[in-house]
C-alpha atoms as a PDB file:
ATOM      1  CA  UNK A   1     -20.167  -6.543   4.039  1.00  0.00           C
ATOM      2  CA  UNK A   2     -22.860  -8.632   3.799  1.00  0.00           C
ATOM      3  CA  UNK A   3     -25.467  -6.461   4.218  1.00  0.00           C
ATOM      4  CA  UNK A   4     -23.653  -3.702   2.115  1.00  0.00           C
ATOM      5  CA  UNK A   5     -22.654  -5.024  -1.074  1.00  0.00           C
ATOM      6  CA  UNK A   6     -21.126  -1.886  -2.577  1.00  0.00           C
ATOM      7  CA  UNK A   7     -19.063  -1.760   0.694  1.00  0.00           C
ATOM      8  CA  UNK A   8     -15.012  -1.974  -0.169  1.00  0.00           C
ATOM      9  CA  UNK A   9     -12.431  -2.576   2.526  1.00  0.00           C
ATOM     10  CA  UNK A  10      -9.212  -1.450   2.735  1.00  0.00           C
ATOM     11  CA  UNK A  11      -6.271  -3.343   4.510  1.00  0.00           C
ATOM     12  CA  UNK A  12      -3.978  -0.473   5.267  1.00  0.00           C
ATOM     13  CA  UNK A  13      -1.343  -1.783   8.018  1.00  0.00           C
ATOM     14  CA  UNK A  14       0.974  -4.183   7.703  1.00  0.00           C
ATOM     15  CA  UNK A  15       0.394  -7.882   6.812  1.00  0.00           C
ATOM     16  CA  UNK A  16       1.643 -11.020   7.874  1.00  0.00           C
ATOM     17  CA  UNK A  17       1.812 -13.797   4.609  1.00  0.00           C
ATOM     18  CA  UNK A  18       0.386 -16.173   7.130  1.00  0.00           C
ATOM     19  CA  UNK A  19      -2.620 -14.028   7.370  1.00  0.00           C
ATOM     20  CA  UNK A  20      -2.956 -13.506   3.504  1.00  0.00           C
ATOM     21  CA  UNK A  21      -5.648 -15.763   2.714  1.00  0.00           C
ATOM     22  CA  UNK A  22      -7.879 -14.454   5.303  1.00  0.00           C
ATOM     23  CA  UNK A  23      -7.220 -10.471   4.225  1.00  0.00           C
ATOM     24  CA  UNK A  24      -7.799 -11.711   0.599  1.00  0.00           C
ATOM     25  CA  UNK A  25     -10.990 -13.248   1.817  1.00  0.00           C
ATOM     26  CA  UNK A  26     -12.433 -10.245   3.509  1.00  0.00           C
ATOM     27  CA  UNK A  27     -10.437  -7.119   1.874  1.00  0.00           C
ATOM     28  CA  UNK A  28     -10.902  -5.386  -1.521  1.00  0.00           C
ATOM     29  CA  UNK A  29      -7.499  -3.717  -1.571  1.00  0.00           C
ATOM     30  CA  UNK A  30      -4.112  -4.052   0.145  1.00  0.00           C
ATOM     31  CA  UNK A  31      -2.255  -1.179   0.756  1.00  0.00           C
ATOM     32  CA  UNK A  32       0.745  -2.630   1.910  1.00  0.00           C
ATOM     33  CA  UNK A  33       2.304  -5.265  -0.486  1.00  0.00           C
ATOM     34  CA  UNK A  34       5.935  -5.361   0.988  1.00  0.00           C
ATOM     35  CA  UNK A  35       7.627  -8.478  -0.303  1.00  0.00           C
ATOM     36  CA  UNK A  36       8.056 -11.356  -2.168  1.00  0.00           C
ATOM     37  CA  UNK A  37       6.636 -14.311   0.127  1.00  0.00           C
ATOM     38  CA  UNK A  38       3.562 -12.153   0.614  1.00  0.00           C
ATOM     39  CA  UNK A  39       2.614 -11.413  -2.752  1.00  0.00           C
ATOM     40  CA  UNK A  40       3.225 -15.067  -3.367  1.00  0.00           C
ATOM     41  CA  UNK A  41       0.347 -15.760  -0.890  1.00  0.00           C
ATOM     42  CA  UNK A  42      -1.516 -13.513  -2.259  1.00  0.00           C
ATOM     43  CA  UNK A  43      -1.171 -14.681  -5.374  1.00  0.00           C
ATOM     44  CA  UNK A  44      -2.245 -18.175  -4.220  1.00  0.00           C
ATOM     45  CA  UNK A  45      -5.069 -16.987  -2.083  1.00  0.00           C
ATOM     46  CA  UNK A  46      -6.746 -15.087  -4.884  1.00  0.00           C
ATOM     47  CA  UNK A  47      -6.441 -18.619  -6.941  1.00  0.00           C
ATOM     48  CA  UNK A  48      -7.777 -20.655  -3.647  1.00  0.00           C
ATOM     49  CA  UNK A  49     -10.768 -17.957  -3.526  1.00  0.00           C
ATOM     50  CA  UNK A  50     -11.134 -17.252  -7.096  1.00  0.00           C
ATOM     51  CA  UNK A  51     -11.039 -13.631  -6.195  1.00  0.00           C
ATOM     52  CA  UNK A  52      -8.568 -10.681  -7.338  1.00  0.00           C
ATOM     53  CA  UNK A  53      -8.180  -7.739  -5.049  1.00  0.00           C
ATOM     54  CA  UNK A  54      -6.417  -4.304  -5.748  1.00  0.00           C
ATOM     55  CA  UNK A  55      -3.162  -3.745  -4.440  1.00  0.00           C
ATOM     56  CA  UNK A  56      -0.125  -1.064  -3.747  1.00  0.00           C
ATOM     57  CA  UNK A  57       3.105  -1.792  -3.284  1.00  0.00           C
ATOM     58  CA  UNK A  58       4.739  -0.306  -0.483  1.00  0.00           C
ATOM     59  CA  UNK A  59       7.932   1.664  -0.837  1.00  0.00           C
ATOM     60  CA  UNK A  60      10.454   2.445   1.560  1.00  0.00           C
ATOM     61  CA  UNK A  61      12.125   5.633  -0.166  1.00  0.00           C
ATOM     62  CA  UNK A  62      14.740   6.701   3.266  1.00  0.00           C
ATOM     63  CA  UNK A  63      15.738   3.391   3.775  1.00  0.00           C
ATOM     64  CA  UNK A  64      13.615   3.306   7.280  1.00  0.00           C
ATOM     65  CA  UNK A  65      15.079   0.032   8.808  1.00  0.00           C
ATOM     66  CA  UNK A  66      12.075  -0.161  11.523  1.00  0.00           C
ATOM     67  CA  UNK A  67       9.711   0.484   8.288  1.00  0.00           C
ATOM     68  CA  UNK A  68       8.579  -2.245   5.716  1.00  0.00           C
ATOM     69  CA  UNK A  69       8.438  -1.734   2.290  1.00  0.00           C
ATOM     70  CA  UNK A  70      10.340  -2.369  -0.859  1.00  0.00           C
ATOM     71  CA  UNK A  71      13.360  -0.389  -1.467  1.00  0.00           C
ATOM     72  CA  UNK A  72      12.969   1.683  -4.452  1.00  0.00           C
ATOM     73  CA  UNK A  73      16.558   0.414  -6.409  1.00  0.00           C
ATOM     74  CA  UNK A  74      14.392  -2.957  -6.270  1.00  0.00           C
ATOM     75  CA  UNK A  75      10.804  -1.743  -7.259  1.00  0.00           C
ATOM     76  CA  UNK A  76      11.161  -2.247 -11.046  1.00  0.00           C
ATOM     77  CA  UNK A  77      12.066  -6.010 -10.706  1.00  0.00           C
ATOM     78  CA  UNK A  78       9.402  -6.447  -7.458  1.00  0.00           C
ATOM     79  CA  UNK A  79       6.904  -4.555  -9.634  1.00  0.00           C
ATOM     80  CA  UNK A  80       7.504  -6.901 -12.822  1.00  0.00           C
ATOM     81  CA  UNK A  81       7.672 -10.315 -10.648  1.00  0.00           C
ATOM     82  CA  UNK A  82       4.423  -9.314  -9.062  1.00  0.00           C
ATOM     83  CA  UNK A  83       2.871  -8.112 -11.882  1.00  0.00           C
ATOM     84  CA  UNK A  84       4.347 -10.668 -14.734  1.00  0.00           C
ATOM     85  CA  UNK A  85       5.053 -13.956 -12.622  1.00  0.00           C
ATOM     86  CA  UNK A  86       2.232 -13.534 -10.426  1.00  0.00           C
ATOM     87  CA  UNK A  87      -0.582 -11.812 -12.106  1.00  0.00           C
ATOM     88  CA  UNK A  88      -1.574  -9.501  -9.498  1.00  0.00           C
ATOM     89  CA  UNK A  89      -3.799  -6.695 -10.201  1.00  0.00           C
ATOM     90  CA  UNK A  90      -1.455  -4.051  -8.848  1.00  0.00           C
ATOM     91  CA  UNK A  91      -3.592  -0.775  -8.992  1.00  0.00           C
ATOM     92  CA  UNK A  92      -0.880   1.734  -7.819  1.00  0.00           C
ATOM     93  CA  UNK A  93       2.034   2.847  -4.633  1.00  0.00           C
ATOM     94  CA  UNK A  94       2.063   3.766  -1.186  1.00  0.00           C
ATOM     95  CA  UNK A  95       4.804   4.900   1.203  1.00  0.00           C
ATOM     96  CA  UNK A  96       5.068   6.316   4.947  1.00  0.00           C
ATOM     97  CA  UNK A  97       7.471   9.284   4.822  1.00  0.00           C
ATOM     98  CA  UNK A  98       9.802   9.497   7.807  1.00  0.00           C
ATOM     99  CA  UNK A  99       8.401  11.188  11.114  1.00  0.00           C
ATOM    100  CA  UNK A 100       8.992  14.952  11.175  1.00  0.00           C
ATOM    101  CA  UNK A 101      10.483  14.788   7.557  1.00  0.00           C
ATOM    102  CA  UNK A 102       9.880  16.706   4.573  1.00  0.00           C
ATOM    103  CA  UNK A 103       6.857  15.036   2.749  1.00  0.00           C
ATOM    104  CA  UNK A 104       7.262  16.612  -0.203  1.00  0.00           C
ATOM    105  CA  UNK A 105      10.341  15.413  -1.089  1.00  0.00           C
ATOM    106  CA  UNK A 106       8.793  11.541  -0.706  1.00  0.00           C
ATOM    107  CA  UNK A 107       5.543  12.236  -2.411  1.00  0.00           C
ATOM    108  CA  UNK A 108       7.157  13.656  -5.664  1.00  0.00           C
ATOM    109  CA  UNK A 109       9.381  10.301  -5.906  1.00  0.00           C
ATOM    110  CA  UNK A 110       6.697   8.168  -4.870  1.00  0.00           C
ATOM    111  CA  UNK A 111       4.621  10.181  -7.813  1.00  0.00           C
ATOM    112  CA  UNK A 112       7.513   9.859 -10.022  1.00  0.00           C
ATOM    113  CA  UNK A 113       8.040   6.339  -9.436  1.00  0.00           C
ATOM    114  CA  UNK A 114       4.096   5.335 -10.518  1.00  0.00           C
ATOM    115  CA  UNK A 115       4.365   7.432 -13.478  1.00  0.00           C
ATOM    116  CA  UNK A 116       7.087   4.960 -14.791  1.00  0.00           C
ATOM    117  CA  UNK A 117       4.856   1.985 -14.160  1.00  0.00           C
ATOM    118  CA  UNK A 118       2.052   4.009 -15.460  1.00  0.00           C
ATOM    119  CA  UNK A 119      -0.086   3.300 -12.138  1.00  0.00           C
ATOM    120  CA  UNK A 120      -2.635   6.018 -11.500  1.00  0.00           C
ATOM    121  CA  UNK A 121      -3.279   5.636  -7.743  1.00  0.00           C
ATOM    122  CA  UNK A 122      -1.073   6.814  -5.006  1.00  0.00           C
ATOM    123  CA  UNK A 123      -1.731   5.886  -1.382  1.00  0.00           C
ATOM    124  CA  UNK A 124       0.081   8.427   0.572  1.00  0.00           C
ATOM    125  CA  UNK A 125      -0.513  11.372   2.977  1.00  0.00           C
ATOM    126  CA  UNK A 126      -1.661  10.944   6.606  1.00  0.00           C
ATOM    127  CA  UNK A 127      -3.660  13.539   8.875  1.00  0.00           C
ATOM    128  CA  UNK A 128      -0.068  15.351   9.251  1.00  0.00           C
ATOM    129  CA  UNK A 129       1.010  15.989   5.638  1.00  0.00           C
ATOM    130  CA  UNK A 130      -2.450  14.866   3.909  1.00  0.00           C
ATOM    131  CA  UNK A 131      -2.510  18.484   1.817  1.00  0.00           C
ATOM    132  CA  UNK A 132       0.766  18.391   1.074  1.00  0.00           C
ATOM    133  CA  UNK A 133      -0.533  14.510  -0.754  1.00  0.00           C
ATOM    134  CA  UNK A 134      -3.353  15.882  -2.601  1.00  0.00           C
ATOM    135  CA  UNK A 135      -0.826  18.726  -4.164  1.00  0.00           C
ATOM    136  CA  UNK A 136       1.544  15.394  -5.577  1.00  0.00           C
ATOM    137  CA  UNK A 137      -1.641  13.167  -6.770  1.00  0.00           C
ATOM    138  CA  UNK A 138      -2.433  10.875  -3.583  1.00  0.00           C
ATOM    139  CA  UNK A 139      -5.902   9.234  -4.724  1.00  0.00           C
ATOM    140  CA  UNK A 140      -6.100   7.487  -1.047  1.00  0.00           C
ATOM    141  CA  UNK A 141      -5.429   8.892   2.126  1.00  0.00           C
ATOM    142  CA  UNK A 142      -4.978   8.081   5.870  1.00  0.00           C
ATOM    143  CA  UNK A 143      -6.975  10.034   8.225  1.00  0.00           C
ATOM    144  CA  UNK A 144      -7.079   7.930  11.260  1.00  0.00           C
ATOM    145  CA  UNK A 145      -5.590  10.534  13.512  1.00  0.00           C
ATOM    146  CA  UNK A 146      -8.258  13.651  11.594  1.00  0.00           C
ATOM    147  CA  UNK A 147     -11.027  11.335  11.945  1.00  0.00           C
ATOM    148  CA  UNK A 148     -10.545   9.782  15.167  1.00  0.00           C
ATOM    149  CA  UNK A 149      -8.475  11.502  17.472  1.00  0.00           C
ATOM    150  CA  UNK A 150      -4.842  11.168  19.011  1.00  0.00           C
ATOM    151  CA  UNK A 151      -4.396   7.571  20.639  1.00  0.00           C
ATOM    152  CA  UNK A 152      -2.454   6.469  23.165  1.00  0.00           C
ATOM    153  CA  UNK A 153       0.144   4.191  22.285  1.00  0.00           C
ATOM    154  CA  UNK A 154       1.723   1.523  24.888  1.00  0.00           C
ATOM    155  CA  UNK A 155       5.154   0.271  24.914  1.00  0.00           C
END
């Protein structure tokens, strides 16, 4: 980043709030904003740094209890305590439709839902259903899989 200037990074797994000051530090945008205590360290890290970074909330539209993410029955008042108490520059939403699930179904909410905040960027669609995310708006996508290859994943 140093040698690149125009060179943004995105943070797009899941964060820790002890680890907010240093992904504040380094990142550009946050693609996961998932609840209060974290965007309250955010909000103080930007302060510390004297830096604001871009950020998406993350919604959990099937109620996923192994998945992060603020239910959408509490995004209005999340959205308005982030955006209102805190100050945070929160640019648009993302979500993580259920495996083997209609995507569709999650990106027209999810598209729905941003409309009503009047947020224009949508982080959603990964190498499985990315097409399907581009029909319903998604301005940020997450190709690890297209770009990189399957992985192996250890238990």
């Amino acid at each position: 980043k140093n040698d690149y200037k125009n060179l943004q990074l995105h943070m797009v797994g899941g964060l820790q709030s002890n680890k907010a000051k240093r992904a504040v530090k380094l990142f550009d945008y946050i693609h996961s904003l998932d609840n209060d205590r974290l965007a309250l360290k955010i909000s103080q890290s930007e302060k510390e740094l004297d830096k604001k970074i871009k950020l998406f909330i993350q919604v959990n539209l099937a109620k996923e209890s192994q998945k992060a993410g603020i239910m959408l029955k509490d995004l209005e008042n999340f959205y308005n305590y982030c955006t209102k108490d805190l100050s945070l520059n929160i640019i648009g939403l993302m979500c993580l439709p259920p495996i083997n699930s209609n995507s569709i179904k999650y990106f027209e909410i999810l598209r729905s839902e941003a409309e009503k905040f009047k947020l224009k960027d949508l982080s959603m669609g990964m190498s499985s259903d990315y097409e399907n995310a581009i029909l319903f708006g998604s301005t940020y996508l997450r190709l690890g899989t297209a770009i990189l290859g399957e992985r192996e994943v250890s238990q």
